[in-house]
PDB file of N, CA and C in Angstrom:
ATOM      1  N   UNK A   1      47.643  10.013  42.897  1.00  0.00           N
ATOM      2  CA  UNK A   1      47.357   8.645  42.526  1.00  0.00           C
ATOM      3  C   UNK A   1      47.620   8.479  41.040  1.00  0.00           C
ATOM      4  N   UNK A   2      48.010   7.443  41.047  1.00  0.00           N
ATOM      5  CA  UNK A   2      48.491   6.813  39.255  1.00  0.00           C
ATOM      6  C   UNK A   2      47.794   6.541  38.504  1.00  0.00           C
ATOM      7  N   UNK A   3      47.336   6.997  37.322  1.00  0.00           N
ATOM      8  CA  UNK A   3      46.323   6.561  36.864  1.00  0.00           C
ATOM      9  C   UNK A   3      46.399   5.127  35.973  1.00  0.00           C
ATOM     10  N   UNK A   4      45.116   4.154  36.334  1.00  0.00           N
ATOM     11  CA  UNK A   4      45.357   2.766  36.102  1.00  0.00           C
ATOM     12  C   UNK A   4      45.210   2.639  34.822  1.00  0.00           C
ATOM     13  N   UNK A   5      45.914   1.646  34.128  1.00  0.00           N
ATOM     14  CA  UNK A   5      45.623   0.948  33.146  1.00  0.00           C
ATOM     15  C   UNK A   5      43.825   0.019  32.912  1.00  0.00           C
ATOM     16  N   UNK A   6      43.920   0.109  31.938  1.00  0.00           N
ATOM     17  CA  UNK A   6      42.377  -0.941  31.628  1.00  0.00           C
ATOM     18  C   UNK A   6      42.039  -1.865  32.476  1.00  0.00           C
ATOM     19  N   UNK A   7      43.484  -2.778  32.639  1.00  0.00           N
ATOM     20  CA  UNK A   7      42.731  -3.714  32.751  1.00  0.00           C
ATOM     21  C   UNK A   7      42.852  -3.746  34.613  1.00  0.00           C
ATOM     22  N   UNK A   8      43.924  -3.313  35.007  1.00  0.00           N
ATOM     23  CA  UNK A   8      43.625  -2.796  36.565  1.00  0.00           C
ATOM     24  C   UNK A   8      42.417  -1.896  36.780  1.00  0.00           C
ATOM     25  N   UNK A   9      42.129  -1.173  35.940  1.00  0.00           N
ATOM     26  CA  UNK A   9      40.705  -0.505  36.436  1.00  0.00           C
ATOM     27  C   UNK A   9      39.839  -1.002  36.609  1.00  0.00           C
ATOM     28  N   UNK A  10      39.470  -2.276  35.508  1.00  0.00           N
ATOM     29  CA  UNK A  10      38.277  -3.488  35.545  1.00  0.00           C
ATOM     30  C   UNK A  10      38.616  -3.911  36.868  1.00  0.00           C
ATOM     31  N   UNK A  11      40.066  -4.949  37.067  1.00  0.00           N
ATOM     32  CA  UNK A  11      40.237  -5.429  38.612  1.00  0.00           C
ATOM     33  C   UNK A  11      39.411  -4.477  39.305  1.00  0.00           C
ATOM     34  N   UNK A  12      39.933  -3.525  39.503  1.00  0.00           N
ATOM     35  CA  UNK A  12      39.398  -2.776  40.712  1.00  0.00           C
ATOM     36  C   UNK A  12      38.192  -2.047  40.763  1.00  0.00           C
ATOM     37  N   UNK A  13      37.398  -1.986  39.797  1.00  0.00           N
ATOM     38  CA  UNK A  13      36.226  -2.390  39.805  1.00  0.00           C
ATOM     39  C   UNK A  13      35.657  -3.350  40.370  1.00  0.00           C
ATOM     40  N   UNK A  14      35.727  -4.123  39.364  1.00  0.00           N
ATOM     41  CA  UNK A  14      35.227  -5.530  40.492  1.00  0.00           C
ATOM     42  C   UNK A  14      36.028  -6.447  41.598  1.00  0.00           C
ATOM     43  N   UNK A  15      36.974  -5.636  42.589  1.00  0.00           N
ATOM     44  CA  UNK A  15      36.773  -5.653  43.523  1.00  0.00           C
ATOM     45  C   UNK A  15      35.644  -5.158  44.166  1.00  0.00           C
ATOM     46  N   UNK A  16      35.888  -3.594  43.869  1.00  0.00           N
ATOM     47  CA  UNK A  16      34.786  -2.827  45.027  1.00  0.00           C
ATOM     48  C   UNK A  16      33.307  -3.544  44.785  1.00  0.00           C
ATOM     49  N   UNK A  17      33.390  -4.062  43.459  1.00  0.00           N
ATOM     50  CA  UNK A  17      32.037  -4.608  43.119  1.00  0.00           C
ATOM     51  C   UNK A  17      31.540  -5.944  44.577  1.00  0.00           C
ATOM     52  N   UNK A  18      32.661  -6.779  44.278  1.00  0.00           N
ATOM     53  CA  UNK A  18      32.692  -7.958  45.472  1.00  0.00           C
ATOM     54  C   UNK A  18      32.829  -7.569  46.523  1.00  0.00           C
ATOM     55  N   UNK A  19      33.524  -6.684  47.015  1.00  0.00           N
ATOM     56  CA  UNK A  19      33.240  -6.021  48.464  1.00  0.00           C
ATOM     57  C   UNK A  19      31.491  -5.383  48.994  1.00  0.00           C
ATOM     58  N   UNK A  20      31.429  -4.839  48.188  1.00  0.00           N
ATOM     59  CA  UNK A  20      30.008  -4.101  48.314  1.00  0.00           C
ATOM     60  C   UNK A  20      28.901  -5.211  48.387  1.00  0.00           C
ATOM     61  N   UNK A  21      29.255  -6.695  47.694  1.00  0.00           N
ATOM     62  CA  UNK A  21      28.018  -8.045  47.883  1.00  0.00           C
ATOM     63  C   UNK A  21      28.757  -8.495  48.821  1.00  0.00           C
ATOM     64  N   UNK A  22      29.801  -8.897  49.488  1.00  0.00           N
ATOM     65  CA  UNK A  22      29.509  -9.122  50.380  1.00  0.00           C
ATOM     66  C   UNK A  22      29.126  -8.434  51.829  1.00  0.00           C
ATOM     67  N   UNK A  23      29.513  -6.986  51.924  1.00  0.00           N
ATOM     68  CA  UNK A  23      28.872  -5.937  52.875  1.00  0.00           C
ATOM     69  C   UNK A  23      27.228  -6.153  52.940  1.00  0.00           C
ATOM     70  N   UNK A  24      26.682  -6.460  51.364  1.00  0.00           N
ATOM     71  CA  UNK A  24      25.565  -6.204  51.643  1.00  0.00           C
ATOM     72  C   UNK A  24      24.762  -7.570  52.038  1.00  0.00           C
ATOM     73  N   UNK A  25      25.439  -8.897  51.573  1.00  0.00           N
ATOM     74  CA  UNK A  25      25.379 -10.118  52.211  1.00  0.00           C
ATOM     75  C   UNK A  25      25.274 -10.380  53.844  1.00  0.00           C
ATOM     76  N   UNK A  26      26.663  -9.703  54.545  1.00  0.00           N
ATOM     77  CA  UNK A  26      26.499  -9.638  55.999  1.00  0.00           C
ATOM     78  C   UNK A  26      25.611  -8.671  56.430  1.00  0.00           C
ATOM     79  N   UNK A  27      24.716  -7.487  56.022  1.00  0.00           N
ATOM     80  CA  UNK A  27      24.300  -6.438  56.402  1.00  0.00           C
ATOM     81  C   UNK A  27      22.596  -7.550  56.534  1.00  0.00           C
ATOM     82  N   UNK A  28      22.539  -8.181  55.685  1.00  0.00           N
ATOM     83  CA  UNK A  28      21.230  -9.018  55.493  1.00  0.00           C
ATOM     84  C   UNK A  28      21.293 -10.223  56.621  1.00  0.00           C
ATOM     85  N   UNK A  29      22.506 -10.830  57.083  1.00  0.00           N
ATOM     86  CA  UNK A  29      21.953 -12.024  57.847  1.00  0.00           C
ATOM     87  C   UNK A  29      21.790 -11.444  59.318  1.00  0.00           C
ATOM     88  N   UNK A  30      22.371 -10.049  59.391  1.00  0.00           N
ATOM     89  CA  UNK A  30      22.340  -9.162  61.041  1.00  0.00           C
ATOM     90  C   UNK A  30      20.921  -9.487  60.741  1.00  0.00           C
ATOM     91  N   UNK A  31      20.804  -9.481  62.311  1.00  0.00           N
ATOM     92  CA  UNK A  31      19.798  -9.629  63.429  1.00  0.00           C
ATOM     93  C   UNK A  31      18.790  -8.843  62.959  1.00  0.00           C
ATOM     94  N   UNK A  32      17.420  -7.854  62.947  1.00  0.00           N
ATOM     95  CA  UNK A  32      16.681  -6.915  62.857  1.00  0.00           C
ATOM     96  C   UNK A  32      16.964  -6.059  64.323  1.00  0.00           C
ATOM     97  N   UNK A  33      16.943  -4.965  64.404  1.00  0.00           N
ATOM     98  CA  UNK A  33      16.975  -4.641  65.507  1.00  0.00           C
ATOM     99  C   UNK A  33      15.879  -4.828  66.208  1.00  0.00           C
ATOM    100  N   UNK A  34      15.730  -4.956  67.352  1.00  0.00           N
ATOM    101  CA  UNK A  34      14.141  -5.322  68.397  1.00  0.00           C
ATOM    102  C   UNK A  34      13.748  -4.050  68.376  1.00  0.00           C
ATOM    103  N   UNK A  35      12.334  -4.410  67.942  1.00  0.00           N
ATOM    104  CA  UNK A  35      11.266  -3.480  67.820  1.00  0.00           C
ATOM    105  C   UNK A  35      11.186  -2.706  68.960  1.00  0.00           C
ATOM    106  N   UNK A  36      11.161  -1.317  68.743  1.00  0.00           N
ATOM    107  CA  UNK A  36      11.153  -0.043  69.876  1.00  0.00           C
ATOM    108  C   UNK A  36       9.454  -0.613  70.656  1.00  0.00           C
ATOM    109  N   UNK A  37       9.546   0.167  71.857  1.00  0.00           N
ATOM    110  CA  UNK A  37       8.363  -0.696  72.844  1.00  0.00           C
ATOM    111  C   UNK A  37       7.651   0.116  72.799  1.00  0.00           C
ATOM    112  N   UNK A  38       5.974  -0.295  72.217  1.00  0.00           N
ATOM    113  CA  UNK A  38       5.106   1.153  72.330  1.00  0.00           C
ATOM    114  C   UNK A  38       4.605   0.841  74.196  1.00  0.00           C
ATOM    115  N   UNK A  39       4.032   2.370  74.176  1.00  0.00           N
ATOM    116  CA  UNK A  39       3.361   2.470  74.897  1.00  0.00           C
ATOM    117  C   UNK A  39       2.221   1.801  75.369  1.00  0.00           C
ATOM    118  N   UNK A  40       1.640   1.600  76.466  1.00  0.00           N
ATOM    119  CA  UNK A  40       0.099   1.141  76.660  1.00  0.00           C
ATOM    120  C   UNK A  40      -0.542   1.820  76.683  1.00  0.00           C
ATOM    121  N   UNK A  41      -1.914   1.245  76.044  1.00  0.00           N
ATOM    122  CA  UNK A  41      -3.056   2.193  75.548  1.00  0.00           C
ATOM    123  C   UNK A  41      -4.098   2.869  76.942  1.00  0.00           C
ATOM    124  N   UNK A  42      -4.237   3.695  76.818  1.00  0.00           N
ATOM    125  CA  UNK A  42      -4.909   4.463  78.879  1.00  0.00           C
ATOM    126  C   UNK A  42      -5.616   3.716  78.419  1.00  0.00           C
ATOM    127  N   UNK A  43      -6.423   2.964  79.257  1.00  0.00           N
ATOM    128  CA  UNK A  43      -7.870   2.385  79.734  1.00  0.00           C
ATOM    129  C   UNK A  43      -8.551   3.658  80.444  1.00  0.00           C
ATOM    130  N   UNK A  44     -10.037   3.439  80.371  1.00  0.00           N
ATOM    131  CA  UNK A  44     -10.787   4.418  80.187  1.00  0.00           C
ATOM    132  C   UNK A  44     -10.774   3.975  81.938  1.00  0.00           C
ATOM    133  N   UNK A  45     -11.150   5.857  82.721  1.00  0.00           N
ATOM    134  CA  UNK A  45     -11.049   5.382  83.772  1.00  0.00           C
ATOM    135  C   UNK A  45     -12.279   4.450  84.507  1.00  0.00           C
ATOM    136  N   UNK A  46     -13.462   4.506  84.197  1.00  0.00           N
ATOM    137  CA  UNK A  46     -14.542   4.085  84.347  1.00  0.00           C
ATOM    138  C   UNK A  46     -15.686   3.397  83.530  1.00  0.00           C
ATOM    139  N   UNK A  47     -16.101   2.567  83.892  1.00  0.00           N
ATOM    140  CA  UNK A  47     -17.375   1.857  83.310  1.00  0.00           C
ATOM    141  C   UNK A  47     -18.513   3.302  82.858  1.00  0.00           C
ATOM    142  N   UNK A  48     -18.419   3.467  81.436  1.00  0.00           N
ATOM    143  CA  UNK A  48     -19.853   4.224  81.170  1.00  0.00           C
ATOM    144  C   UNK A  48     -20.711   4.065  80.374  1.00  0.00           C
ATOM    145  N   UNK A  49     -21.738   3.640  81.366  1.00  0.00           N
ATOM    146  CA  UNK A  49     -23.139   3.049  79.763  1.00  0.00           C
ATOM    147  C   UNK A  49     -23.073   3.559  79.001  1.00  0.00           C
ATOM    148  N   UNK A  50     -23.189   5.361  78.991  1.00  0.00           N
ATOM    149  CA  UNK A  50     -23.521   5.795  77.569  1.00  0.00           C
ATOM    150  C   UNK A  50     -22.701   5.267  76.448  1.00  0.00           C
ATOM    151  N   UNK A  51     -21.324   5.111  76.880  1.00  0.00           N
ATOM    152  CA  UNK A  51     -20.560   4.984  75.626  1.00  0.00           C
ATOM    153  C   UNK A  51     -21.371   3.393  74.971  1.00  0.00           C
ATOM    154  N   UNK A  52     -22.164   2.410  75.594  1.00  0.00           N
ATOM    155  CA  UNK A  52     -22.620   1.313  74.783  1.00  0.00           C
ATOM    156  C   UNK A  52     -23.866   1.540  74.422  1.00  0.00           C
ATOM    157  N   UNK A  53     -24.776   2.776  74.647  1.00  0.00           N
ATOM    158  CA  UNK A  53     -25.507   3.264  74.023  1.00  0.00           C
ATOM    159  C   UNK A  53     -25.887   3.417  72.242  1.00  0.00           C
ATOM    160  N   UNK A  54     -26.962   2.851  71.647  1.00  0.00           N
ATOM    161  CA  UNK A  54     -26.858   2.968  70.174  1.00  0.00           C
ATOM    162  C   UNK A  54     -27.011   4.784  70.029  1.00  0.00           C
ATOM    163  N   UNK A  55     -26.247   4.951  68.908  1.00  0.00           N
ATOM    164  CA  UNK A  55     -26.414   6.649  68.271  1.00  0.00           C
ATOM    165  C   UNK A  55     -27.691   6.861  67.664  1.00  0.00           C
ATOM    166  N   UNK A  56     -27.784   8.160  67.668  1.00  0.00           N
ATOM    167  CA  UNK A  56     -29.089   8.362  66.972  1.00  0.00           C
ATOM    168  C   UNK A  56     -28.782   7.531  64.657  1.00  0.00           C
ATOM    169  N   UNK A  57     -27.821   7.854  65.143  1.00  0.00           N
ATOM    170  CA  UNK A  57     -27.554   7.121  63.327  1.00  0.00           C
ATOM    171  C   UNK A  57     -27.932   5.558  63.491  1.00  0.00           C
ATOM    172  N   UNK A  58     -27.434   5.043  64.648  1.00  0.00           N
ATOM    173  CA  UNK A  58     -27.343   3.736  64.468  1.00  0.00           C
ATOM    174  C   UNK A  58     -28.789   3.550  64.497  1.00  0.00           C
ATOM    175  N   UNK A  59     -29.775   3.943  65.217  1.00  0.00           N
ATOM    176  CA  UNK A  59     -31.310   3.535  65.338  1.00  0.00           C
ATOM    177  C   UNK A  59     -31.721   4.067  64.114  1.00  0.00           C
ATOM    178  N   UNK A  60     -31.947   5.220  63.655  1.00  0.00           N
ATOM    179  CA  UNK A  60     -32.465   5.427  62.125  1.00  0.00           C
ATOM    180  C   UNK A  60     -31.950   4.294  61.482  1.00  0.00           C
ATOM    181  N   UNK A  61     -30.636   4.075  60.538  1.00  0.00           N
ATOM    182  CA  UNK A  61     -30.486   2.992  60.101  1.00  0.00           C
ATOM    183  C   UNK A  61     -31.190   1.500  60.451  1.00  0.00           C
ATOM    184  N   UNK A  62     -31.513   1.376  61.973  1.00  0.00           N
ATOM    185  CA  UNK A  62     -32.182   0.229  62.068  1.00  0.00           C
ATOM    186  C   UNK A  62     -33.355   0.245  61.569  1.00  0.00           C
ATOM    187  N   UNK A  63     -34.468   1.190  61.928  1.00  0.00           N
ATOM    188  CA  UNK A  63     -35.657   1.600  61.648  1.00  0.00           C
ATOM    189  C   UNK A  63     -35.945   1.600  59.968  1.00  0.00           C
ATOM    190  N   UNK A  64     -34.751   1.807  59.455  1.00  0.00           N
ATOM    191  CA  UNK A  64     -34.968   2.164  57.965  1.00  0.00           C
ATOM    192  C   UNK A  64     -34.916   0.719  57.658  1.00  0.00           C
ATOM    193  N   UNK A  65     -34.051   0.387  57.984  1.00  0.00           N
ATOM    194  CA  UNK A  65     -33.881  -1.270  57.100  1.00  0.00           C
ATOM    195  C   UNK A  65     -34.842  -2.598  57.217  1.00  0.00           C
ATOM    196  N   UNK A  66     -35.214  -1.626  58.833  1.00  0.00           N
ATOM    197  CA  UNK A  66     -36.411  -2.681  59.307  1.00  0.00           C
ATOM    198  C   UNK A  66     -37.696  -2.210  58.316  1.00  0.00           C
ATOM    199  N   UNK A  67     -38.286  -1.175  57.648  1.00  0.00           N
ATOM    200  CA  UNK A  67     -39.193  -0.484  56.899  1.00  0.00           C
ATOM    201  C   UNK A  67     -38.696  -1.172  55.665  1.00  0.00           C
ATOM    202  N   UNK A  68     -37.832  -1.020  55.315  1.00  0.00           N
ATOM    203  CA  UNK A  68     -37.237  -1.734  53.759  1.00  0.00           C
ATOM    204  C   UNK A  68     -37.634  -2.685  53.775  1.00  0.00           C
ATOM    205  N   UNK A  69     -37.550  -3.733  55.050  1.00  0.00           N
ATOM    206  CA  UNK A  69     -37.439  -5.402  54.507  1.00  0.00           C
ATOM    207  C   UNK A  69     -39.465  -5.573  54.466  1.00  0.00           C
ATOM    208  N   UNK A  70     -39.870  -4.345  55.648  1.00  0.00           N
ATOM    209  CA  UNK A  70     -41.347  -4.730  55.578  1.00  0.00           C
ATOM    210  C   UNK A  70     -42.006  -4.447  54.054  1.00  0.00           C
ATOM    211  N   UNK A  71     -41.188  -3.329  53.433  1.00  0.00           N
ATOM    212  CA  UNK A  71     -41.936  -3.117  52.307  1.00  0.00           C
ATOM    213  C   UNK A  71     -42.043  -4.152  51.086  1.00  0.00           C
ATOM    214  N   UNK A  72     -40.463  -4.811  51.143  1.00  0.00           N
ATOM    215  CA  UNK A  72     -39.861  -5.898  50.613  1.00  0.00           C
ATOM    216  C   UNK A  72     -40.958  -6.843  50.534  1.00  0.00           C
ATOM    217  N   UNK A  73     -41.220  -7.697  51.802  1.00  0.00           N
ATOM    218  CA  UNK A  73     -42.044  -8.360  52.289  1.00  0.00           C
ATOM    219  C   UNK A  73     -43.337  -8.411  51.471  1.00  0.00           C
ATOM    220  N   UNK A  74     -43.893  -7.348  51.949  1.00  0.00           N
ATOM    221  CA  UNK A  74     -45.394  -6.657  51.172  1.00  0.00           C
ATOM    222  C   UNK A  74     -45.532  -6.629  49.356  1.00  0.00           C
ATOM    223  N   UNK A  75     -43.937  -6.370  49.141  1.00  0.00           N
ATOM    224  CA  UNK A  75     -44.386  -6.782  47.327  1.00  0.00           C
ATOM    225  C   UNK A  75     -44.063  -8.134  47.070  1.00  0.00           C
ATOM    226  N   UNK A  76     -43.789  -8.410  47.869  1.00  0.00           N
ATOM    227  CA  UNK A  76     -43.098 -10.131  47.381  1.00  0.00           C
ATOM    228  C   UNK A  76     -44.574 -11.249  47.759  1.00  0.00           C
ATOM    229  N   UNK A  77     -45.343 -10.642  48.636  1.00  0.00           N
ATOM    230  CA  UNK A  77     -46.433 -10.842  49.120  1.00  0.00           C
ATOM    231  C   UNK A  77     -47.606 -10.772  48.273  1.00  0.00           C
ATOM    232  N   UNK A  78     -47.384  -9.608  47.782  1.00  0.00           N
ATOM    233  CA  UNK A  78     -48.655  -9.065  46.376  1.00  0.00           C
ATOM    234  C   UNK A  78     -48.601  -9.639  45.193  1.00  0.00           C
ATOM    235  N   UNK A  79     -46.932 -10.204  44.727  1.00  0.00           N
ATOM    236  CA  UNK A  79     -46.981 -10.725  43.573  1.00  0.00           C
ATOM    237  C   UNK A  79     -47.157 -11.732  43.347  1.00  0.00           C
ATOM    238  N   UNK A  80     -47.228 -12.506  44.975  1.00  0.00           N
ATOM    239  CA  UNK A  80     -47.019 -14.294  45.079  1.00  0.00           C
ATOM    240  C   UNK A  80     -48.251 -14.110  44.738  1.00  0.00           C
TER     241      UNK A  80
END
């Protein structure tokens, strides 16, 4: 290959420059491809109370907060 002069090198520069916006122009108005299909989630095979059962965390926490608001209560009570 010949090696270019200045100002053919600029040309051809910005050719590849204008080629490459518009590649990347048409690459942007394509379609998205359609989203790959997940799977469905197993459903559990059976109805089981326990799982709607409160945890032992969840009742402490109740118990505690219910004790908090009584204590709450009791100074807000003493100072009125």
């Amino acid at each position: 290959m010949a090696s270019l002069d200045p100002v053919e090198r600029a040309l051809d520069l910005l050719l590849k420059s204008l080629r490459a916006k518009r590649r990347a122009r048409r690459k942007a108005m394509q379609a998205p491809p359609p989203p790959t299909p997940q799977p469905a989630p197993e459903l559990p095979a059976e109805f089981d109370p326990a799982d709607f059962e409160p945890t032992h965390e969840e009742l402490f926490a109740e118990r505690f907060t219910s004790r908090l608001r009584n204590i709450e209560s009791a100074i807000i009570d003493g100072v009125a």
